[in-house]
PDB file of N, CA and C in Angstrom:
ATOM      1  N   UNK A   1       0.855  -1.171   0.000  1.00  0.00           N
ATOM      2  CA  UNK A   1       0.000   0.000   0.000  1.00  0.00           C
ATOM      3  C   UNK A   1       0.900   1.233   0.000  1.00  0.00           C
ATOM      4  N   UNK A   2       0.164   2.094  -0.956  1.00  0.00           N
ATOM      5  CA  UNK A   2       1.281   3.353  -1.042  1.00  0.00           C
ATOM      6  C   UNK A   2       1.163   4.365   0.166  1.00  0.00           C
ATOM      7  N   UNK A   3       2.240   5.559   0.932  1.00  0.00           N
ATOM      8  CA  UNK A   3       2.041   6.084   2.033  1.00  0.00           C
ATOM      9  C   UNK A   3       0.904   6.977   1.825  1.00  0.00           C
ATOM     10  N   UNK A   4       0.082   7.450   0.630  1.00  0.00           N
ATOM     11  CA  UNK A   4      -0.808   7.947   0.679  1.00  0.00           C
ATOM     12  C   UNK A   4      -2.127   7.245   1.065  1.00  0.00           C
ATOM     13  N   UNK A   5      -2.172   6.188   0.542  1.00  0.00           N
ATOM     14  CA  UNK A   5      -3.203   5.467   0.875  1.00  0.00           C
ATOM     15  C   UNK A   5      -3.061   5.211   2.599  1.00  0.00           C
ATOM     16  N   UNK A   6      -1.908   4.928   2.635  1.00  0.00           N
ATOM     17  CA  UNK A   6      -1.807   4.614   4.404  1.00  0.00           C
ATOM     18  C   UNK A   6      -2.107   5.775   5.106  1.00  0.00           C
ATOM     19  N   UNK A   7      -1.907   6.788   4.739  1.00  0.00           N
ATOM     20  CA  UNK A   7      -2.549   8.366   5.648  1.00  0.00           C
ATOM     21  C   UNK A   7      -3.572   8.140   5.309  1.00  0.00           C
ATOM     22  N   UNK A   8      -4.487   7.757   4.669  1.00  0.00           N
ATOM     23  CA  UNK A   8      -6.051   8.250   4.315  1.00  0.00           C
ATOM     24  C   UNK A   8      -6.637   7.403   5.284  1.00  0.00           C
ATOM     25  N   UNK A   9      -6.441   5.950   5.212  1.00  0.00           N
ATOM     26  CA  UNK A   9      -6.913   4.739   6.094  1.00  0.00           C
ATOM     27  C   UNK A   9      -6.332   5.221   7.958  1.00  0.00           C
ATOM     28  N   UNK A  10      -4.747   5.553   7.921  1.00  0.00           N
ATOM     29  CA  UNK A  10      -5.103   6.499   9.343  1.00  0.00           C
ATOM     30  C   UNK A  10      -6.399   7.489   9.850  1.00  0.00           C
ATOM     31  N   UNK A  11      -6.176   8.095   8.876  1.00  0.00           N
ATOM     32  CA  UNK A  11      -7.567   9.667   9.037  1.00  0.00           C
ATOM     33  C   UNK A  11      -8.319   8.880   9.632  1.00  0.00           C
ATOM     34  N   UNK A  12      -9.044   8.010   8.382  1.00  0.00           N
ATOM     35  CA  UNK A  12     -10.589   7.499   8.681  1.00  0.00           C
ATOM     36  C   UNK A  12     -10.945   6.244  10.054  1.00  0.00           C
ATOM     37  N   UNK A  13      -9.565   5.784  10.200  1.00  0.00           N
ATOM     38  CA  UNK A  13      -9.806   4.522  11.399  1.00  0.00           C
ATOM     39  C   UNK A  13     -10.594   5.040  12.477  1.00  0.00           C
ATOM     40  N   UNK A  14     -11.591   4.385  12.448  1.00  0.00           N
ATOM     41  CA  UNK A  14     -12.593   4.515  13.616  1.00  0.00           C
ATOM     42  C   UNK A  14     -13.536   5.738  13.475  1.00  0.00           C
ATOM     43  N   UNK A  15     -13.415   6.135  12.094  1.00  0.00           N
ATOM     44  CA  UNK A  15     -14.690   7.087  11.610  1.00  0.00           C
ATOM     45  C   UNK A  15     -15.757   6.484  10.786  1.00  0.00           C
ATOM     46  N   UNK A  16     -17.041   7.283  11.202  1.00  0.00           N
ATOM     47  CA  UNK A  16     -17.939   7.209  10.965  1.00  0.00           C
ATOM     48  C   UNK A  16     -18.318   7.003   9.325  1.00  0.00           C
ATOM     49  N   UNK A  17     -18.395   6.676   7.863  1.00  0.00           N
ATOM     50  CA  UNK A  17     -18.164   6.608   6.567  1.00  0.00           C
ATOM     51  C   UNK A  17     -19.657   6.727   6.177  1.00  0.00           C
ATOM     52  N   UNK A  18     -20.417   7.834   5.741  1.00  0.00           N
ATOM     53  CA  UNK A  18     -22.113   7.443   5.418  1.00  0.00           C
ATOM     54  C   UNK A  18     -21.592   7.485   4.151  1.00  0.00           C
ATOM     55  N   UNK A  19     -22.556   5.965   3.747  1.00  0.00           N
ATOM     56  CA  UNK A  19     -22.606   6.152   2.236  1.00  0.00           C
ATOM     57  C   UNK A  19     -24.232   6.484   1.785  1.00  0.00           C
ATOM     58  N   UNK A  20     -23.827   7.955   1.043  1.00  0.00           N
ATOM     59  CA  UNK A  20     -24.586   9.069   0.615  1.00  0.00           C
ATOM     60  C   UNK A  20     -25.566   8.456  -0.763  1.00  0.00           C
ATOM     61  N   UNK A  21     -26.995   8.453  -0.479  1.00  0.00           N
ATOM     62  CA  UNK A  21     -27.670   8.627  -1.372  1.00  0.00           C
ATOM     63  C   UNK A  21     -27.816   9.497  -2.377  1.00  0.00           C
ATOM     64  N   UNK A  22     -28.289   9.980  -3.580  1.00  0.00           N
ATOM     65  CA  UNK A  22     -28.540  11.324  -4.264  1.00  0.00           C
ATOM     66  C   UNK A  22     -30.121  11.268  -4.280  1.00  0.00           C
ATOM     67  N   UNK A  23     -30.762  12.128  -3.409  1.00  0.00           N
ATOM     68  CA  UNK A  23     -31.421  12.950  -3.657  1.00  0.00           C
ATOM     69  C   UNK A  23     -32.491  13.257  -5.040  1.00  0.00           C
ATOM     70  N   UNK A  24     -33.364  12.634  -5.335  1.00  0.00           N
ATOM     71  CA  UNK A  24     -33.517  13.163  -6.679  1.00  0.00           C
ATOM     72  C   UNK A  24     -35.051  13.912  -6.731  1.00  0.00           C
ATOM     73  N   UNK A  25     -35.520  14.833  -7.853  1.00  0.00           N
ATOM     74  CA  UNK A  25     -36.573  15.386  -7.944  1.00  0.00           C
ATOM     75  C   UNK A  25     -37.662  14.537  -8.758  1.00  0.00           C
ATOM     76  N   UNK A  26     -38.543  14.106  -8.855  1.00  0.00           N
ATOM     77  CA  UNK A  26     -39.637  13.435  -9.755  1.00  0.00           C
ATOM     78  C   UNK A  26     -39.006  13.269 -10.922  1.00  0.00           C
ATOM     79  N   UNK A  27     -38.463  14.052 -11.528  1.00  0.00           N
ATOM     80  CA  UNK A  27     -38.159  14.791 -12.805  1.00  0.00           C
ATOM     81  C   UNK A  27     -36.890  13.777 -13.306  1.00  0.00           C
ATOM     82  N   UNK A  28     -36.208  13.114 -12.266  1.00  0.00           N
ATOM     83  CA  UNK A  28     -35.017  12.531 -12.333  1.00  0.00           C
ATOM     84  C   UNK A  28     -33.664  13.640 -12.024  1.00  0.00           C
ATOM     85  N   UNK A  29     -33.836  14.811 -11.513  1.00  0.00           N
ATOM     86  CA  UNK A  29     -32.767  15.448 -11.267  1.00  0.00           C
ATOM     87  C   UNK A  29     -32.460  15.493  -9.816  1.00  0.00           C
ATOM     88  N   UNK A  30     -31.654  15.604  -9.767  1.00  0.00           N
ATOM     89  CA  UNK A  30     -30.926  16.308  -8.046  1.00  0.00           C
ATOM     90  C   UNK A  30     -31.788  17.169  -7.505  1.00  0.00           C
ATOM     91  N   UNK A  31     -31.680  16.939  -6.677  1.00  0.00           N
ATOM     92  CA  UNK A  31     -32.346  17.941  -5.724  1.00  0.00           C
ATOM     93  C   UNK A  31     -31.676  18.523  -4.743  1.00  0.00           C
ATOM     94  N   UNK A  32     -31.044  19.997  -5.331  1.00  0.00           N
ATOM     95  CA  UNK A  32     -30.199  20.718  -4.475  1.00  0.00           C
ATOM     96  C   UNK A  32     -29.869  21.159  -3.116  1.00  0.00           C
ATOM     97  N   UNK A  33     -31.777  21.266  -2.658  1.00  0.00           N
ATOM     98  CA  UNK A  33     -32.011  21.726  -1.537  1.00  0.00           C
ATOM     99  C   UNK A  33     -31.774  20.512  -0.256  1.00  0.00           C
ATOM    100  N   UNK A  34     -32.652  19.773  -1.341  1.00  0.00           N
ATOM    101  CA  UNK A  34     -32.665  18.536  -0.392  1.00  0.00           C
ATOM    102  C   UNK A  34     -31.631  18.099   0.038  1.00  0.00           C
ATOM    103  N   UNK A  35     -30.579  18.077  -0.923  1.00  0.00           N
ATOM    104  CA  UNK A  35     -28.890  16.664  -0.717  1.00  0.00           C
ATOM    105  C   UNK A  35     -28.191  17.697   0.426  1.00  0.00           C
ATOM    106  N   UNK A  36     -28.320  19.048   0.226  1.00  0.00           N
ATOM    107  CA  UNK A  36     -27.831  20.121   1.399  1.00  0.00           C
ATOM    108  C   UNK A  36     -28.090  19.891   2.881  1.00  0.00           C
ATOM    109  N   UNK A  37     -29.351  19.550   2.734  1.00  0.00           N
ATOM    110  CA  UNK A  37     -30.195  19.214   4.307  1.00  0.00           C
ATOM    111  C   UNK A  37     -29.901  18.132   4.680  1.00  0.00           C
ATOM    112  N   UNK A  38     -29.876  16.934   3.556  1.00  0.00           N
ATOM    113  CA  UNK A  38     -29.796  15.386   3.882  1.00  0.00           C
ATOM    114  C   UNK A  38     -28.115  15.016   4.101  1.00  0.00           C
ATOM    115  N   UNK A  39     -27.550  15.604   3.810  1.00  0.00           N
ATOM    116  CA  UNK A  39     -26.133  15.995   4.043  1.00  0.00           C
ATOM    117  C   UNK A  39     -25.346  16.611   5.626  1.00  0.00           C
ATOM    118  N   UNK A  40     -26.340  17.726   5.716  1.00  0.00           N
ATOM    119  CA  UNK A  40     -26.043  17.961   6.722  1.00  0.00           C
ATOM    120  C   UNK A  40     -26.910  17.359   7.800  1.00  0.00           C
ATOM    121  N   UNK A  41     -27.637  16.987   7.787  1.00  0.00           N
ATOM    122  CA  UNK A  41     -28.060  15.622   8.755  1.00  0.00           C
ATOM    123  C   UNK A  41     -27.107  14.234   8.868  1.00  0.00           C
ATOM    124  N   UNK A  42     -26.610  14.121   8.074  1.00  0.00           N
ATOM    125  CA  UNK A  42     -25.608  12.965   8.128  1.00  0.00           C
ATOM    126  C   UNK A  42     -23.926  13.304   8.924  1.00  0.00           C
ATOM    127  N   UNK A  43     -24.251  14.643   8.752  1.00  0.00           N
ATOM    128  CA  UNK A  43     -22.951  15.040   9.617  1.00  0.00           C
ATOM    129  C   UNK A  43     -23.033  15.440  11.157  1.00  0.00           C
ATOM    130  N   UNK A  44     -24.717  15.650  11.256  1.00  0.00           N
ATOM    131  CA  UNK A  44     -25.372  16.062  12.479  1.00  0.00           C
ATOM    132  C   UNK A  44     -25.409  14.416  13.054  1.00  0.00           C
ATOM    133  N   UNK A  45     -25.594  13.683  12.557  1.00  0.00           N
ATOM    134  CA  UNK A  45     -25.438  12.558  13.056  1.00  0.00           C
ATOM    135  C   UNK A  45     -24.416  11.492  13.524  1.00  0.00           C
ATOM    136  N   UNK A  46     -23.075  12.040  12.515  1.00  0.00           N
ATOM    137  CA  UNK A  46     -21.851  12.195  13.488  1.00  0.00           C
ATOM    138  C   UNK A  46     -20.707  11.528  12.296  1.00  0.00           C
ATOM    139  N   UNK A  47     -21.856  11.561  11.162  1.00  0.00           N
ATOM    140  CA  UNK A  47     -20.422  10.997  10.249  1.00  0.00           C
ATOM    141  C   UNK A  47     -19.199  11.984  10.120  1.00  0.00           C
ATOM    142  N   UNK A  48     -18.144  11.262   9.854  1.00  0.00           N
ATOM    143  CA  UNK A  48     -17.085  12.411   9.880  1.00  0.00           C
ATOM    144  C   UNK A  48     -16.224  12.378   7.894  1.00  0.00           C
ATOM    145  N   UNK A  49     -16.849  11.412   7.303  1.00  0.00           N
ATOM    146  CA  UNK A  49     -16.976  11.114   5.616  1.00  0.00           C
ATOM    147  C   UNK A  49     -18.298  10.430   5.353  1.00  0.00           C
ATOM    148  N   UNK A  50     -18.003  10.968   3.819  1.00  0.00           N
ATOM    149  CA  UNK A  50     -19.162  11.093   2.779  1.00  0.00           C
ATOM    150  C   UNK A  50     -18.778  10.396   1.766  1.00  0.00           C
TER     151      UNK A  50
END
């Protein structure tokens, strides 16, 4: 494993990792407002990556 990869896997040991849905509008698009809120609920909840 290269030393970059080995700093990244330090950072994250024993963090929280949400894996992030997208958000979408009826329409099939993103939904800007929403992924903002649903985002920051996921960090309110204690993830520390996305």
């Amino acid at each position: 494993m290269d030393v970059s990869a080995q700093n990244l896997r330090d950072r994250l040991r024993g963090t929280l990792i949400a894996a992030a849905a997208t958000p979408m509008t009826e329409s099939g698009e993103v939904d800007p407002a929403v992924v903002a809120r649903y985002l920051a609920g996921l960090v309110a909840d204690g993830a520390g990556a996305l």
